[in-house]
Structure formats: structure tokens, C-alpha cells
N, C-alpha and C. Protein backbone atom coordinates (compact mmCIF):
# COMPACT_ATOMS: atom_id res chain seq x y z
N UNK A 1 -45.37 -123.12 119.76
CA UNK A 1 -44.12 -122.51 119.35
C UNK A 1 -43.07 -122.78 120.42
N UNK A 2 -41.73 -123.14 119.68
CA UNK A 2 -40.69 -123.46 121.14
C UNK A 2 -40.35 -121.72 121.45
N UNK A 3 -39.89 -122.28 123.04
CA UNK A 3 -39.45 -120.68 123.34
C UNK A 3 -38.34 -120.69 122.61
N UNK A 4 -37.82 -119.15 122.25
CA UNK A 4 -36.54 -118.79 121.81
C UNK A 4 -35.70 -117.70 122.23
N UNK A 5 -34.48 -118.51 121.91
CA UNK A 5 -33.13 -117.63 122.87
C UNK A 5 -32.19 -117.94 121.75
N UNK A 6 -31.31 -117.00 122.26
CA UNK A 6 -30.05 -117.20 121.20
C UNK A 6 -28.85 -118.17 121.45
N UNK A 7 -28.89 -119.00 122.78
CA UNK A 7 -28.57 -120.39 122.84
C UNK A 7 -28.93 -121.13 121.98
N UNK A 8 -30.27 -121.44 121.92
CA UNK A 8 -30.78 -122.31 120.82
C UNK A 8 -30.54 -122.13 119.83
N UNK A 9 -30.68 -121.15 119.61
CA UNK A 9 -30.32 -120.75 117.70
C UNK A 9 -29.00 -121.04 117.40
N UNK A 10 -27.83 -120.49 118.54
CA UNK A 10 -26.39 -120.63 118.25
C UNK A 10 -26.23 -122.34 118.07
N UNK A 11 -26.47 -123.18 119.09
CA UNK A 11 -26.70 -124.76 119.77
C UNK A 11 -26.91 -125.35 118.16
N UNK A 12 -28.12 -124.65 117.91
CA UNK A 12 -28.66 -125.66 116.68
C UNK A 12 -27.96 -125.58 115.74
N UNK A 13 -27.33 -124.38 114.94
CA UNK A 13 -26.65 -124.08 113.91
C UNK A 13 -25.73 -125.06 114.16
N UNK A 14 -24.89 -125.49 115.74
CA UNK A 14 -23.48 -126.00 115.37
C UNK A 14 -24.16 -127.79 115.82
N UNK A 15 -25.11 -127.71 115.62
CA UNK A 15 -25.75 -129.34 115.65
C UNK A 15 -25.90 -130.28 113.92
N UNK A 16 -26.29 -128.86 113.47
CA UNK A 16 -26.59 -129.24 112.42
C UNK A 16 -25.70 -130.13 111.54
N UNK A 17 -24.51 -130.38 111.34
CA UNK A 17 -23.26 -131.23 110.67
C UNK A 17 -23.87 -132.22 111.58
N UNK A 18 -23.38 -132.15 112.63
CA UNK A 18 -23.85 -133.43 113.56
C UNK A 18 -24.43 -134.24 113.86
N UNK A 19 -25.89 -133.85 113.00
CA UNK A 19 -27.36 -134.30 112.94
C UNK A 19 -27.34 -135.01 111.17
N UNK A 20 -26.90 -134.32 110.77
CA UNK A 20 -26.77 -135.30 109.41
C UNK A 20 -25.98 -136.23 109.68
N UNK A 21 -25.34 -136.64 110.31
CA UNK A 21 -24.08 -137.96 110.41
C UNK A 21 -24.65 -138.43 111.14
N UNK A 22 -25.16 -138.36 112.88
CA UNK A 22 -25.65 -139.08 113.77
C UNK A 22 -27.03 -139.26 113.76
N UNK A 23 -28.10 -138.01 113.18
CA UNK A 23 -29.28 -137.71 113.59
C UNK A 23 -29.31 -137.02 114.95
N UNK A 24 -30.62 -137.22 115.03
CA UNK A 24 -31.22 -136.31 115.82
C UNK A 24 -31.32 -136.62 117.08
N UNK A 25 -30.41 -136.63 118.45
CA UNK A 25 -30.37 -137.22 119.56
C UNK A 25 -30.15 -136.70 120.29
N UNK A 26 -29.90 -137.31 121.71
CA UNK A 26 -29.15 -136.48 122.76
C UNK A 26 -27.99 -135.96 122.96
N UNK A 27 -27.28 -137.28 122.02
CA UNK A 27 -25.69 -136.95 121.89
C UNK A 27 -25.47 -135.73 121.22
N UNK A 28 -26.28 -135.23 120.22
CA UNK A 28 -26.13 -134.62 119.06
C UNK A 28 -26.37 -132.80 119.84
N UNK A 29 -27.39 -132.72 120.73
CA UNK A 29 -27.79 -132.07 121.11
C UNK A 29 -26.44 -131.29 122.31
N UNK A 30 -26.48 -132.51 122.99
CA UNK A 30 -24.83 -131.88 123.82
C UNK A 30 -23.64 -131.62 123.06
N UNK A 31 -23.59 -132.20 122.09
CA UNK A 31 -22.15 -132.01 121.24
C UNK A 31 -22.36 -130.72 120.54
N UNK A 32 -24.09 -130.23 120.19
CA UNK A 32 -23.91 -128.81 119.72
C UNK A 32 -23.51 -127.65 120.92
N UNK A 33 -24.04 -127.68 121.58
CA UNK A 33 -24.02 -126.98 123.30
C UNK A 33 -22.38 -126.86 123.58
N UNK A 34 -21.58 -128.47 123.37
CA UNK A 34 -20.52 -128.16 123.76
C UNK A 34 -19.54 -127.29 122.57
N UNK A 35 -20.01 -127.29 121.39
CA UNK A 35 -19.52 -126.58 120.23
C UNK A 35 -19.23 -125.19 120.66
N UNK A 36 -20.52 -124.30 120.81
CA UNK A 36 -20.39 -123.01 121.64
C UNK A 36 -19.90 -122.91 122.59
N UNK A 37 -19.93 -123.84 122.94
CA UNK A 37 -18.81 -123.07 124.91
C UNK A 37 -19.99 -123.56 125.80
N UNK A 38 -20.90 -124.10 125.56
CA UNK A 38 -22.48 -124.54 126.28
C UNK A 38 -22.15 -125.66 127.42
N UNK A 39 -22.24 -125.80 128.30
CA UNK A 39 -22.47 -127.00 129.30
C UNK A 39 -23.00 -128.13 128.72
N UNK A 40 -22.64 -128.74 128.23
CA UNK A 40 -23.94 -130.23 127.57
C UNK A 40 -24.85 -130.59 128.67
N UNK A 41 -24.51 -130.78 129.82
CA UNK A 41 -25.16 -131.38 131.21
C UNK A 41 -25.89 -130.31 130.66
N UNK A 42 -26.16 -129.32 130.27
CA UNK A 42 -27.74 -128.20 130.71
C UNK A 42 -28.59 -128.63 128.99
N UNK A 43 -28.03 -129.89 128.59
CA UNK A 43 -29.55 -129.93 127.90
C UNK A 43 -30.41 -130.34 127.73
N UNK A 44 -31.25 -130.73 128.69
CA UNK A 44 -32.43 -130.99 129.01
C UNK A 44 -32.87 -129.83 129.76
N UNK A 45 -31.88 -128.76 130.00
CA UNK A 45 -32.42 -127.42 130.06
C UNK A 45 -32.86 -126.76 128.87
N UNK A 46 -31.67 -126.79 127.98
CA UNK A 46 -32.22 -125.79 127.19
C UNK A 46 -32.84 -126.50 125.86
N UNK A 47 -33.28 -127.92 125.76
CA UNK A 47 -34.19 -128.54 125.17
C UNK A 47 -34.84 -129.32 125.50
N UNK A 48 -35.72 -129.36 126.43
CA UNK A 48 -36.68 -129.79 127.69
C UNK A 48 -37.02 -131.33 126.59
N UNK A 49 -37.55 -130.95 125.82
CA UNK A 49 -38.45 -132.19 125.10
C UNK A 49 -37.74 -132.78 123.90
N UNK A 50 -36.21 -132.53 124.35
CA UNK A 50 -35.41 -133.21 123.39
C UNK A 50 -35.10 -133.07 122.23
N UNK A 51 -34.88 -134.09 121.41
CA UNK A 51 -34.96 -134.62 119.97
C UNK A 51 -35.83 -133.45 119.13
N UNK A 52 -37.01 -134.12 119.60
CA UNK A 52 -37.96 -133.45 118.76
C UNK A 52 -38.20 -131.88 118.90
N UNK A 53 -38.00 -131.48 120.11
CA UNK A 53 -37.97 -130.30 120.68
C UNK A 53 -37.01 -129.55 120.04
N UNK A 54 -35.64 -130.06 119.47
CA UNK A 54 -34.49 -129.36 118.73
C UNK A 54 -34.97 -129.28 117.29
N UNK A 55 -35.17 -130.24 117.02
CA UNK A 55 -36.32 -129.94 115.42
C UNK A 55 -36.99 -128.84 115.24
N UNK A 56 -37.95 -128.90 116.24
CA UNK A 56 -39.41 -128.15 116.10
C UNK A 56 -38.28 -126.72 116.02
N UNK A 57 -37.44 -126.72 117.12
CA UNK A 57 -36.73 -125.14 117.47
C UNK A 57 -35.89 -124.94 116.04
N UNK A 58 -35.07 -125.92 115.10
CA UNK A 58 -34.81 -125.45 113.91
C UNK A 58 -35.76 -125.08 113.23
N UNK A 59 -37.08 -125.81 113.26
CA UNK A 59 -37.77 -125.36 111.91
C UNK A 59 -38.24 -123.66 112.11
N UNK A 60 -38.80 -123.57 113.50
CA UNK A 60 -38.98 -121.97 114.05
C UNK A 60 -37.82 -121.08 113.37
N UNK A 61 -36.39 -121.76 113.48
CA UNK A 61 -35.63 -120.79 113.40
C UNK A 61 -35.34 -120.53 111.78
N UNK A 62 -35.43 -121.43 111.09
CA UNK A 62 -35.46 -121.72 109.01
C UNK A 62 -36.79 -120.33 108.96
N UNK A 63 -37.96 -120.54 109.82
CA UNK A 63 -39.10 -119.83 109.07
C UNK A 63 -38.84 -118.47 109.98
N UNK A 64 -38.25 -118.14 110.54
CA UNK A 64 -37.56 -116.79 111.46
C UNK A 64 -36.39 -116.28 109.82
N UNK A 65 -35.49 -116.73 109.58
CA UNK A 65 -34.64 -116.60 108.30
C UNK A 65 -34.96 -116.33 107.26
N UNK A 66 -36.14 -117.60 107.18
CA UNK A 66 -36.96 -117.32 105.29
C UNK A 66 -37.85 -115.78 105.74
N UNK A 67 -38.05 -115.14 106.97
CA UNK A 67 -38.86 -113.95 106.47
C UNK A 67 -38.04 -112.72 107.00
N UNK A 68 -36.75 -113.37 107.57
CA UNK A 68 -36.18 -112.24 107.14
C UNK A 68 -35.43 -111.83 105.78
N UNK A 69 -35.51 -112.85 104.90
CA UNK A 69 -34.71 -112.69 103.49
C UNK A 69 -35.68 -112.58 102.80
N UNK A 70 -37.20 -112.91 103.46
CA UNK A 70 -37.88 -112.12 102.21
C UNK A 70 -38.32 -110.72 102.84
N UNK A 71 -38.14 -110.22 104.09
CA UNK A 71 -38.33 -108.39 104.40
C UNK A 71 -36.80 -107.91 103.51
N UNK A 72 -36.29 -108.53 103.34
CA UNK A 72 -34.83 -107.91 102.70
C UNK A 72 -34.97 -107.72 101.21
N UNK A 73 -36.26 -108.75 100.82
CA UNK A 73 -36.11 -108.36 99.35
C UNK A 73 -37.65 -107.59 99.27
N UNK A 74 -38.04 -106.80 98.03
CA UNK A 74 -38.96 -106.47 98.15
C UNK A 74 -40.37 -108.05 97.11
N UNK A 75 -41.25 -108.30 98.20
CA UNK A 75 -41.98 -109.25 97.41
C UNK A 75 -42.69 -108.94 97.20
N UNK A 76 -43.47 -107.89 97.95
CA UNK A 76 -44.80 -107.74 97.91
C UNK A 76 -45.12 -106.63 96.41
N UNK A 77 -43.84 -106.70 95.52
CA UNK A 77 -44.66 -105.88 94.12
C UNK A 77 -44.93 -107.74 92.97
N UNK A 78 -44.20 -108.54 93.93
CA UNK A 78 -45.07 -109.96 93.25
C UNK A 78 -46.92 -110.40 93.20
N UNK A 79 -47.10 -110.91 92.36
CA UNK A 79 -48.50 -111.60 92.55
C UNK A 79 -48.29 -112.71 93.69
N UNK A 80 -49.17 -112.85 94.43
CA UNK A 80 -49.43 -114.16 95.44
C UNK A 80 -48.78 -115.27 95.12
N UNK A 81 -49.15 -115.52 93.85
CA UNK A 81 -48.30 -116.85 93.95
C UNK A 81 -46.97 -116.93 93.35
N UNK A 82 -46.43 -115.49 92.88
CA UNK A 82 -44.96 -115.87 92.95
C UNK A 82 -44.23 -115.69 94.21
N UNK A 83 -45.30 -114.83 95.34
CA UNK A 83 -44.40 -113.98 96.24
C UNK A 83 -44.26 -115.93 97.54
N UNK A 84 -45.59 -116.48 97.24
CA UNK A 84 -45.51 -117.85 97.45
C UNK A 84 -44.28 -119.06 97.26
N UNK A 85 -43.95 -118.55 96.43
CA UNK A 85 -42.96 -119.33 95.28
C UNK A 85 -41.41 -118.91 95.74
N UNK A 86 -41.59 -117.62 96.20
CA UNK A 86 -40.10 -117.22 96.90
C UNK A 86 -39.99 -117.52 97.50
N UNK A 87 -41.02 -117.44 98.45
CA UNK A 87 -40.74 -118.00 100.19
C UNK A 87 -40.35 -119.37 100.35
N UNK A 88 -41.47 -120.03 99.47
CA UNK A 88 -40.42 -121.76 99.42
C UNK A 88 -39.45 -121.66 98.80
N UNK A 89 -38.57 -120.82 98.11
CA UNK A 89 -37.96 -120.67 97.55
C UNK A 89 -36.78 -120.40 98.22
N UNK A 90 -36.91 -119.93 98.89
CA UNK A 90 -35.93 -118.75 100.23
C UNK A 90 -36.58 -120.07 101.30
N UNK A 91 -37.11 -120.91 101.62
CA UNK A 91 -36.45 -122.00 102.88
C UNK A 91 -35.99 -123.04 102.08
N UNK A 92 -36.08 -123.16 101.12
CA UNK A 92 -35.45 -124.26 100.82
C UNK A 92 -34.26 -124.06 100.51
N UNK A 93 -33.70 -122.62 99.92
CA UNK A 93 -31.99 -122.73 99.99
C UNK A 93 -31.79 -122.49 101.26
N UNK A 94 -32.27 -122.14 102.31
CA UNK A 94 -31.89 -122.11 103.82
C UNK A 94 -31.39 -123.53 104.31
N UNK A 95 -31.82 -124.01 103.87
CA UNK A 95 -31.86 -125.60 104.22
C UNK A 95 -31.27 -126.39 103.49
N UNK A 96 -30.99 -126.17 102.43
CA UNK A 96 -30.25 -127.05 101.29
C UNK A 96 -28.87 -127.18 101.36
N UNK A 97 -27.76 -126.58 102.63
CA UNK A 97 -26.76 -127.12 103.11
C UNK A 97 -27.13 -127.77 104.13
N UNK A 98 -28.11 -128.16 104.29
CA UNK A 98 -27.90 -129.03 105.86
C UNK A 98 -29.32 -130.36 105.40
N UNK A 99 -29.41 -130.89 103.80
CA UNK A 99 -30.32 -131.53 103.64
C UNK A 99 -30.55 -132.75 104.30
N UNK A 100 -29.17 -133.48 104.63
CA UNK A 100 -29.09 -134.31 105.38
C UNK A 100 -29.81 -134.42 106.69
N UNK A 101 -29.07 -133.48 107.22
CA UNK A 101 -30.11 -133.09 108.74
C UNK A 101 -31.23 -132.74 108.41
N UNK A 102 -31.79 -132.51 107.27
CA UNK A 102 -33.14 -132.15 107.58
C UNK A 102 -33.91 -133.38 106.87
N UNK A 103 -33.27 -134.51 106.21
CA UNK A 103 -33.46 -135.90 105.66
C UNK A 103 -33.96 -136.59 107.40
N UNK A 104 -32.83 -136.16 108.03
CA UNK A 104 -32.83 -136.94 109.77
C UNK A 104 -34.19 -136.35 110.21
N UNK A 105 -34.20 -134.87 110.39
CA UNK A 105 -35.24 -134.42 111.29
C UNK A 105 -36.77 -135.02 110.52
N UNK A 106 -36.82 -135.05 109.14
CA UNK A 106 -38.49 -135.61 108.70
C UNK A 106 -38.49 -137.02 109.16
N UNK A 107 -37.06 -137.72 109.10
CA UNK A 107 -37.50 -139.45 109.80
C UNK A 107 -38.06 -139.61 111.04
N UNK A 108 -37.21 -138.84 111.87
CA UNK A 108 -37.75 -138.11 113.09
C UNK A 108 -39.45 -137.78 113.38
N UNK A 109 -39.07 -136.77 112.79
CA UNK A 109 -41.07 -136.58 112.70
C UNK A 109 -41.89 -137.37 111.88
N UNK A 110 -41.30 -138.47 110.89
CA UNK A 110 -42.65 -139.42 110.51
C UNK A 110 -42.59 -140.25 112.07
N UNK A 111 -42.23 -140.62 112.96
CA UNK A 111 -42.77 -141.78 113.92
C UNK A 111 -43.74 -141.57 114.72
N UNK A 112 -44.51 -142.63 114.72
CA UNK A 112 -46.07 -141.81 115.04
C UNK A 112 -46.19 -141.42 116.16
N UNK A 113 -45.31 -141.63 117.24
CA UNK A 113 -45.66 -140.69 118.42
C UNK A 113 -44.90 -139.06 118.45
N UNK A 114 -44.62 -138.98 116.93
CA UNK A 114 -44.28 -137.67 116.64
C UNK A 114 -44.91 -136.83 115.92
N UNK A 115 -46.20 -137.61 115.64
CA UNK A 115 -47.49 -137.06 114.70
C UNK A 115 -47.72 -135.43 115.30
N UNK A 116 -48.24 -135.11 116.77
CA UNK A 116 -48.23 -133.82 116.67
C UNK A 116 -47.59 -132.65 116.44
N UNK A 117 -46.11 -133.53 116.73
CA UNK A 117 -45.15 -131.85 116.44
C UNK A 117 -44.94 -131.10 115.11
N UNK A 118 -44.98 -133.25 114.36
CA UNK A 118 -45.11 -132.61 112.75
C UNK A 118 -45.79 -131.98 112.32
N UNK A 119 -47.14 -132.07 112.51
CA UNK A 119 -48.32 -130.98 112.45
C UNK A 119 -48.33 -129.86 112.81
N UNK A 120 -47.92 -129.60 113.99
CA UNK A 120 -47.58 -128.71 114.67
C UNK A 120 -46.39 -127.93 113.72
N UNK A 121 -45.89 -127.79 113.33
CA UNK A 121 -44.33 -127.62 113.12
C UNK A 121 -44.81 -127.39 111.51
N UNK A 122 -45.44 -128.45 110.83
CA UNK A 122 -45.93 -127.83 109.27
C UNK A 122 -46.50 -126.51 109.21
N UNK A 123 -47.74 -126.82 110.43
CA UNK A 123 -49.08 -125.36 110.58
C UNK A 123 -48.06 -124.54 110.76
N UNK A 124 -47.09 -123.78 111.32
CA UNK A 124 -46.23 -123.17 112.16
C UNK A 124 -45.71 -122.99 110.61
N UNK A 125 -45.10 -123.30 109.59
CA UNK A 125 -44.00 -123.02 108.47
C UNK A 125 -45.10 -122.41 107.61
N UNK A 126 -46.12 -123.17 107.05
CA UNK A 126 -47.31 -122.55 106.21
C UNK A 126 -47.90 -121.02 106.72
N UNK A 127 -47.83 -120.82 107.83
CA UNK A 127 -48.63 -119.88 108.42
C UNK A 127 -47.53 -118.94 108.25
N UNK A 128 -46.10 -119.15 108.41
CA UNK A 128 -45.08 -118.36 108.86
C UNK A 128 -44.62 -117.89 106.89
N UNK A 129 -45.02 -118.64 106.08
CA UNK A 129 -44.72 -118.57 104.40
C UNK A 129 -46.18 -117.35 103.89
N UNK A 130 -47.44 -117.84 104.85
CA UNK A 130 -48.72 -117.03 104.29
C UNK A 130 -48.48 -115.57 104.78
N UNK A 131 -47.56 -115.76 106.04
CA UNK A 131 -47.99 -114.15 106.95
C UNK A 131 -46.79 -113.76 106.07
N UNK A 132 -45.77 -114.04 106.01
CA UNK A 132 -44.57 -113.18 105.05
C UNK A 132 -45.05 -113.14 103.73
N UNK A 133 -45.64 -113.42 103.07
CA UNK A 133 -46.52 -113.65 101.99
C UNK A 133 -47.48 -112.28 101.83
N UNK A 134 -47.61 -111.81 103.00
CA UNK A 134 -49.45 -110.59 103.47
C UNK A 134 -50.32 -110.90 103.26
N UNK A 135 -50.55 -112.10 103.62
CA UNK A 135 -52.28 -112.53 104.01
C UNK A 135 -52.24 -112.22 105.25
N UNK A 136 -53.58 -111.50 104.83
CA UNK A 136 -54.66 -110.65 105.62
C UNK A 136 -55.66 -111.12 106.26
N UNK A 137 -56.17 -112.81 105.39
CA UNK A 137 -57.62 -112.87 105.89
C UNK A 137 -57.57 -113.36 107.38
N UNK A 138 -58.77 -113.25 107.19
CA UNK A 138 -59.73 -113.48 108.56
C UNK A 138 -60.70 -114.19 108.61
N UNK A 139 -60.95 -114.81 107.64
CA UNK A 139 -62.23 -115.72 107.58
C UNK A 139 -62.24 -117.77 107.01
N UNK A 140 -62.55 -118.06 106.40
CA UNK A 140 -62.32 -119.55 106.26
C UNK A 140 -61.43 -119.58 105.32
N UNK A 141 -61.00 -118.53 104.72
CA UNK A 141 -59.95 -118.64 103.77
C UNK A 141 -58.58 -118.60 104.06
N UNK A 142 -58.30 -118.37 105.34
CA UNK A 142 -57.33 -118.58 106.66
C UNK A 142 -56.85 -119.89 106.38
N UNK A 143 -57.96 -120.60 106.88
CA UNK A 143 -57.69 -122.00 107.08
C UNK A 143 -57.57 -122.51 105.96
N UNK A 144 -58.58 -122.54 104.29
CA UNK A 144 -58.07 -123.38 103.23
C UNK A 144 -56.89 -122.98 102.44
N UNK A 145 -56.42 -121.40 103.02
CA UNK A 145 -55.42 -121.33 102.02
C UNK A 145 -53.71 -121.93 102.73
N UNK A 146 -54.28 -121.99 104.08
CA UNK A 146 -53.31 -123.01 105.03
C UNK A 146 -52.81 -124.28 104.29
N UNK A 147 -54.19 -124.92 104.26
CA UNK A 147 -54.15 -126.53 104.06
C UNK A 147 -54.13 -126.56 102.81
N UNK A 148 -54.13 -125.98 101.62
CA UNK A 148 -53.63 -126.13 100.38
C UNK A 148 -52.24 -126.35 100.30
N UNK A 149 -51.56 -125.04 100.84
CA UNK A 149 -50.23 -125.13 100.71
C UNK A 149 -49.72 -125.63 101.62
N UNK A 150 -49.89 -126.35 102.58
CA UNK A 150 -49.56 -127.50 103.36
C UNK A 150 -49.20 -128.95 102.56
N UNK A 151 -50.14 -128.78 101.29
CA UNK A 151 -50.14 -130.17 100.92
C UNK A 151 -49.19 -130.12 99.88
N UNK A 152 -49.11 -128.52 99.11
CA UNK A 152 -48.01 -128.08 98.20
C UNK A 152 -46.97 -128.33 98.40
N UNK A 153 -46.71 -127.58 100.05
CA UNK A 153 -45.48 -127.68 100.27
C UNK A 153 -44.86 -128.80 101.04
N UNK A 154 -45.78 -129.77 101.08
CA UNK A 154 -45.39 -130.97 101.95
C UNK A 154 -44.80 -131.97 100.78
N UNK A 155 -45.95 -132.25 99.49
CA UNK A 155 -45.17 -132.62 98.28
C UNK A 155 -43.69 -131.94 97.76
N UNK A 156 -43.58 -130.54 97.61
CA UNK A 156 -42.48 -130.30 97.47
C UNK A 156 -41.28 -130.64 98.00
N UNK A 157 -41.66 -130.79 99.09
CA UNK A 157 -40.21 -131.30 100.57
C UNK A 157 -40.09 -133.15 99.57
N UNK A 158 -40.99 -133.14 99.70
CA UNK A 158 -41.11 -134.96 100.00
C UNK A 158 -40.54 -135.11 98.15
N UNK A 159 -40.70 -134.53 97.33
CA UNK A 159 -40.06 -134.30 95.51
C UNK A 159 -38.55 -134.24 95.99
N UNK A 160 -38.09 -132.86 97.06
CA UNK A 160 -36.89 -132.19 96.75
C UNK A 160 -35.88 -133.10 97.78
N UNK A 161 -36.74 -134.34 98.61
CA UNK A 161 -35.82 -135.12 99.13
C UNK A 161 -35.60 -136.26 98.78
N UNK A 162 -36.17 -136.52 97.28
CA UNK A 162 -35.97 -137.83 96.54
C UNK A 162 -34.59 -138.42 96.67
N UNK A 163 -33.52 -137.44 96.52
CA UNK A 163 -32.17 -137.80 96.23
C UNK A 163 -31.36 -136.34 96.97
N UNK A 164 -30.04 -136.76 96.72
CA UNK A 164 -28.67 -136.45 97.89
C UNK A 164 -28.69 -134.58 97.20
N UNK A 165 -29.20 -134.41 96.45
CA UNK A 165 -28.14 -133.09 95.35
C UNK A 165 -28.55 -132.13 96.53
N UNK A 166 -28.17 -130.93 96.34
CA UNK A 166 -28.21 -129.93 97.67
C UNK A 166 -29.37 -129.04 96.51
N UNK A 167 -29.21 -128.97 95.05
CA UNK A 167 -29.74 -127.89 94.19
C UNK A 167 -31.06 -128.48 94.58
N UNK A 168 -32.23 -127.22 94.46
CA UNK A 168 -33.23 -126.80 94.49
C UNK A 168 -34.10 -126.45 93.29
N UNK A 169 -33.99 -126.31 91.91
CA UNK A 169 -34.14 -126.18 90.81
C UNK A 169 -35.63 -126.85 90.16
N UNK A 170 -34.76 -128.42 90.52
CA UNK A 170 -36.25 -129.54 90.36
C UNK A 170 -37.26 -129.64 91.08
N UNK A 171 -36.99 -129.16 92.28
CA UNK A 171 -37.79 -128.67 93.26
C UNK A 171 -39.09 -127.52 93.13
N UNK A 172 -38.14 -126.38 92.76
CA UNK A 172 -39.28 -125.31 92.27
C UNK A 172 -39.84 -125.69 90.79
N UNK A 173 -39.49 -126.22 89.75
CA UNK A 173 -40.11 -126.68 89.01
C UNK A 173 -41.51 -127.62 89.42
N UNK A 174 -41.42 -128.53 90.30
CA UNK A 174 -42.25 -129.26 90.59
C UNK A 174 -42.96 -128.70 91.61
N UNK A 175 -42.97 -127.40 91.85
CA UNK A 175 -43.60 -126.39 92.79
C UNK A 175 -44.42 -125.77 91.65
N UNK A 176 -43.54 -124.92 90.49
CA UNK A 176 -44.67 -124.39 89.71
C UNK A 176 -45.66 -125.21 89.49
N UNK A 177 -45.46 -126.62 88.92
CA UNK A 177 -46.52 -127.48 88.66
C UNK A 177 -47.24 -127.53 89.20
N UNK A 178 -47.28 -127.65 90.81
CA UNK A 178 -48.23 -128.00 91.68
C UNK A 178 -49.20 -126.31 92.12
N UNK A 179 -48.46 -125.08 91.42
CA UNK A 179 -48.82 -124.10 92.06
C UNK A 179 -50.23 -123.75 91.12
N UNK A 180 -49.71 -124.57 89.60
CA UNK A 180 -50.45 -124.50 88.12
C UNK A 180 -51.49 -125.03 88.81
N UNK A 181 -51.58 -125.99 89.03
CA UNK A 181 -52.66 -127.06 89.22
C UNK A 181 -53.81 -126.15 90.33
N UNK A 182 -53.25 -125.66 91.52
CA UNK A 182 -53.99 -124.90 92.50
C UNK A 182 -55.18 -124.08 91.54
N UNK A 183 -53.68 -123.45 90.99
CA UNK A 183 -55.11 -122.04 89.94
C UNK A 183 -55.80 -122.77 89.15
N UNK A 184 -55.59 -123.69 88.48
CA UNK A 184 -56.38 -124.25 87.61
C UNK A 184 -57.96 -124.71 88.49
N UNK A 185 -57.52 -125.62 89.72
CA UNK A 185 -58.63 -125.89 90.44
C UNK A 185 -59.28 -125.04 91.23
N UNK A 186 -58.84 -123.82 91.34
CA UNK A 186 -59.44 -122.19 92.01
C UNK A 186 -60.43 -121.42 90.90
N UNK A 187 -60.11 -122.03 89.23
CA UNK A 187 -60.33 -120.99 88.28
C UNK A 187 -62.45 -122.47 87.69
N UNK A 188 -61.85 -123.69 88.32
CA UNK A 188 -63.09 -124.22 87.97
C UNK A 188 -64.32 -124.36 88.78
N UNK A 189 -63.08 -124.04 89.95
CA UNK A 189 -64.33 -124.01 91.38
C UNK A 189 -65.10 -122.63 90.89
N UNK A 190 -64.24 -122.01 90.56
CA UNK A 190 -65.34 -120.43 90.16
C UNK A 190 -66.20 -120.29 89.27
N UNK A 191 -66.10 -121.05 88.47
CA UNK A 191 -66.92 -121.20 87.06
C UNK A 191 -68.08 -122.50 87.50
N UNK A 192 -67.82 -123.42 88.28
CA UNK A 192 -68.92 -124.13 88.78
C UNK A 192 -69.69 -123.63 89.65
N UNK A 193 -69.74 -122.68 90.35
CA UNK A 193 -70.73 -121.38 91.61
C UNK A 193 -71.30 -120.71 90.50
């Protein structure tokens, strides 16, 4: 997890325009810093590991947002998988003014010496969608109900960034689908035991 301060959070918000036009850089990083009133010379202070390091610290800060808009609404009188369905639901309009920058930050994290953060940084959003969600467990169902919706929600990103539109719509459509398919393969695994 990156550390967090309210530099960063302020920094990143006014990076974000910046990062869709330039991407994700150093320049981009001082020009947010200098937006706030920030020193640019201090950032490699206040983003030690850069590029990727400003990423990883937006995505912390999208899944900090998506659970506070879902403590704001009530979810938990949803079933699991709609209360599922909000939460991607609630980061993806978080994010859907700044798709561009967040078009930059996944190019970013496909290069393969960026393989861990992406991982890092997925586990970190799934975990942060399951715990606002109220999963409870504690046992191996921790981990597969992780890596299910890892793969849900990794298709979904990778559907909802086909093209430029900011709407989200086709997106959750092609979320229910994929959410159908889960239960369907949860409801045969049970009937084959």
C-alpha cells in the first residue's frame, strides 16, 4: 500500500488532466505539485517510486472514494452480488472523468517491469470492493472469491476501455453478464459435489 497524505491526494487530483494528455511521468507529476502551491523539486519526495508510484497512489485513492460512496449509501440490504455490482459501479463513475488518464495509467502498468504493482494494485482494488462489500471470510474462500472477481473485474476495465465514451452503461451490462456466468458456474460446481 502507498503511504498516504493529503499532498498526494490533492497532487494527484490536479495531475490527473495532465496525465491524460502527457501520461504518466515526471513532468506530469511536478506540474501536479506545482498546481497546488507544491515545490515540484520535492517529487521524488513525495513520490519516491515515481510514475508508477503516482498510479498505484491514485488507484488507493479511487478505492478510498468507491467505499466511501458506498458507506454513504446503504448496500448492505443488497444481495452480494448486487452490492458487488455497485461497487464497480461506484469506481467506475469515479473514474470515468479522467478515462484517459486511467487509459495512460493501464499502459503504464501493462510493461513488464511493471508486472508487480499491477498485481499489486488489482489485489489492493478487489480486496478494497470485497471488504466494502462485508466479506467476512477467513478461509480459502478469501482467496477464490479474490481471484474470481479479479478476472471479472479486470475484463470489465479492459470491455469499458474499448473506446473514448466516458458512459459506463455497456460496461455494467457486460458486468451483469460476467456476474451471470459466476453463479451459473457456482450453481454447477454445487450440483457436481
Amino acid at each position: 500500500m502507498t503511504e498516504r497524505s493529503e499532498i498526494r491526494d490533492r497532487a494527484l487530483r490536479a495531475m490527473l488532466p495532465i496525465a491524460a494528455g502527457q501520461g504518466w511521468n515526471w513532468a506530469t507529476i511536478r506540474a501536479g505539485l506545482a498546481a497546488i502551491g507544491e515545490d515540484p523539486a520535492l517529487a521524488e519526495s513525495h513520490f519516491p517510486t515515481g510514475p508508477v508510484g503516482a498510479v498505484a497512489h491514485w488507484i488507493d485513492l479511487s478505492n478510498r472514494e468507491m467505499e466511501a460512496a458506498a458507506a454513504a449509501e446503504d448496500i448492505a440490504t443488497l444481495r452480494v452480488p448486487a452490492r458487488i455490482r455497485r461497487l464497480v459501479e461506484l469506481r467506475l463513475l469515479a473514474v470515468a472523468p479522467h478515462k484517459q488518464a486511467l487509459r495512460r495509467a493501464l499502459s503504464l502498468l501493462a510493461l513488464p517491469w511493471n508486472t508487480p504493482a499491477a498485481f499489486r494494485t488489482t489485489a489492493q482494488t478487489v480486496n478494497a470492493i470485497w471488504y466494502a462489500a462485508g466479506d467476512s471470510s477467513a478461509d480459502f474462500s478469501w482467496y477464490t472469491r479474490r481471484a474470481t472477481l479479479a478476472g471479472v473485474y479486470g475484463a470489465t476495465l479492459a470491455y469499458w476501455m474499448r473506446d473514448d465514451e466516458p458512459g459506463v452503461e455497456d460496461a455494467l451490462d457486460f458486468l451483469d453478464r460476467r456476474l451471470a456466468d459466476v453463479a451459473r458456474l457456482g450453481k454447477l460446481r454445487r450440483r457436481a459435489a
